[in-house]
C-alpha atoms as a PDB file:
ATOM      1  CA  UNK A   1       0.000   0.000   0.000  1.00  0.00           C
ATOM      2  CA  UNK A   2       2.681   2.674   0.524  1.00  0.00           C
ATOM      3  CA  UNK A   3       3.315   2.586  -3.380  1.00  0.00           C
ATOM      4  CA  UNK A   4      -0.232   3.944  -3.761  1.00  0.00           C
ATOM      5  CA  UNK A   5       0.149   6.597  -0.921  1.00  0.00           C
ATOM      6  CA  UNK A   6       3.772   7.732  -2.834  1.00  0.00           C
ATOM      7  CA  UNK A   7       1.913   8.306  -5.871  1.00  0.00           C
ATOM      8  CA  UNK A   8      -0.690  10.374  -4.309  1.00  0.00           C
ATOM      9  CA  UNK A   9       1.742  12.171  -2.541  1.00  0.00           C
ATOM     10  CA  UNK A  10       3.069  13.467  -6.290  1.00  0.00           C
ATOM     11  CA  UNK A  11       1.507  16.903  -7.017  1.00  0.00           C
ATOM     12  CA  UNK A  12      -0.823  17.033 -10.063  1.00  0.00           C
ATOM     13  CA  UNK A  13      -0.285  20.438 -11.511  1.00  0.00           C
ATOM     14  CA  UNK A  14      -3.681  22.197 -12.279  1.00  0.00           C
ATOM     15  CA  UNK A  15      -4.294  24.155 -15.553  1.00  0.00           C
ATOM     16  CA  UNK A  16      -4.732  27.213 -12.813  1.00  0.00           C
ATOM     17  CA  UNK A  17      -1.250  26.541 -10.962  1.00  0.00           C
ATOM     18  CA  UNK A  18       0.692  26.430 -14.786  1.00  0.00           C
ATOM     19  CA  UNK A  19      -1.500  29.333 -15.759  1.00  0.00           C
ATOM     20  CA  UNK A  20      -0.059  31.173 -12.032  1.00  0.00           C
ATOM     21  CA  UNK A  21       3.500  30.122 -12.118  1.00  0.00           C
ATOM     22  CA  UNK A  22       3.606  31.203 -15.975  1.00  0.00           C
ATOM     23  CA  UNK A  23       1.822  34.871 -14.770  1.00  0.00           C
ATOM     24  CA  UNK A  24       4.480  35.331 -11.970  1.00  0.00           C
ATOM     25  CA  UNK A  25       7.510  34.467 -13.887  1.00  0.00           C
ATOM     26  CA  UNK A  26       6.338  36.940 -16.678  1.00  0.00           C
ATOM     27  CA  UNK A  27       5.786  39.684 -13.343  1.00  0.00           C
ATOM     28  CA  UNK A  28       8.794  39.063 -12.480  1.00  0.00           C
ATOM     29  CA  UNK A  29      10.678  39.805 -15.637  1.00  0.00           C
ATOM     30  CA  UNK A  30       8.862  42.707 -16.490  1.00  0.00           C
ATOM     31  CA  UNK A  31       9.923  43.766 -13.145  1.00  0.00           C
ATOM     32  CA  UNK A  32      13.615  42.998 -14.013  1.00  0.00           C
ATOM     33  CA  UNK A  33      13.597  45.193 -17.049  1.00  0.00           C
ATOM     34  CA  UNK A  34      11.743  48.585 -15.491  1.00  0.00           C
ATOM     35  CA  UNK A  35      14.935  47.847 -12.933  1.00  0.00           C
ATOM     36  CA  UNK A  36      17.481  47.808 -15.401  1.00  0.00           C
ATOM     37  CA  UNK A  37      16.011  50.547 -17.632  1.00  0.00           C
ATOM     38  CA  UNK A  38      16.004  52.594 -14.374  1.00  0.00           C
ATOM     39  CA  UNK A  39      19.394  52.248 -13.695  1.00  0.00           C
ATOM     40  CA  UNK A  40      20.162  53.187 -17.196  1.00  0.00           C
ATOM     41  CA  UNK A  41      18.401  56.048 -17.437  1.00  0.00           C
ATOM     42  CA  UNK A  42      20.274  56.818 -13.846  1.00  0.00           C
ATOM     43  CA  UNK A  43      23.623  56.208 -15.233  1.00  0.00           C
ATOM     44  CA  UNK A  44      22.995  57.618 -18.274  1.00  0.00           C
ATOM     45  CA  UNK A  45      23.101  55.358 -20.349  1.00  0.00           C
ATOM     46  CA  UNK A  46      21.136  54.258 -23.410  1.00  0.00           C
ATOM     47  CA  UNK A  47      18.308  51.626 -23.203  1.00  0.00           C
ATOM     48  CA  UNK A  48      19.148  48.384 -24.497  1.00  0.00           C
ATOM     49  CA  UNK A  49      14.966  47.272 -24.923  1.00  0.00           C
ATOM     50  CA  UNK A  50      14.604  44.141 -27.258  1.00  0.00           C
ATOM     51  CA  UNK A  51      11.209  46.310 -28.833  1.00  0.00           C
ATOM     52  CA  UNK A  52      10.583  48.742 -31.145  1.00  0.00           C
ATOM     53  CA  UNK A  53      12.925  51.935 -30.384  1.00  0.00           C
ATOM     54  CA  UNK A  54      10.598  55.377 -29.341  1.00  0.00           C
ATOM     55  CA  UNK A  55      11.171  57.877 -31.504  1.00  0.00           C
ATOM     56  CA  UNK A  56      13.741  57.438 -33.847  1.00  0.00           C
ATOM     57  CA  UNK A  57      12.080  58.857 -36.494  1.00  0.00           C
ATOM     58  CA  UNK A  58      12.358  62.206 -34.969  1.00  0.00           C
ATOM     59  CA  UNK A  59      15.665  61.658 -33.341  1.00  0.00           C
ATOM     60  CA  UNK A  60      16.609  61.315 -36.840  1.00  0.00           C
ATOM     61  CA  UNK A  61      15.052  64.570 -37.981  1.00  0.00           C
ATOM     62  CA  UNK A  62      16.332  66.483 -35.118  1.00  0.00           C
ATOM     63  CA  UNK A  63      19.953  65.212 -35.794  1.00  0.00           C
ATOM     64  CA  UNK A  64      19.470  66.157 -39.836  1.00  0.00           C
ATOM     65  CA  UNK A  65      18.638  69.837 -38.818  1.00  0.00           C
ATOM     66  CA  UNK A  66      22.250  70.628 -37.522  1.00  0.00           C
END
């Protein structure tokens, strides 16, 4: 009977829990990159985001006026 009892004891994982842990990991990275864009905006330094630049059409412009 204990083998029955040590497969009981192993945690099923519920759609909910997957759908959780998968939530809080995402939080937490998120989290990580307003940190390190904060410190780089501190230190002055540029942003190294993996998206879509802001602005570089005008950044452009601005730079083609000199």
């Amino acid at each position: 009977m204990s083998g029955k009892d040590e497969t009981k004891s192993v945690k099923i994982r519920t759609e909910a829990e997957i759908r959780a842990e998968r939530l809080a990991k995402t939080l937490r990275d998120n989290l990580q990159r307003r940190k390190q864009q904060a410190r780089a905006r501190r230190a002055g330094e540029a942003d190294e985001t993996t998206g879509l630049p802001a602005g570089t059409s005008a950044a452009k412009k601005d730079e083609s006026d000199d």
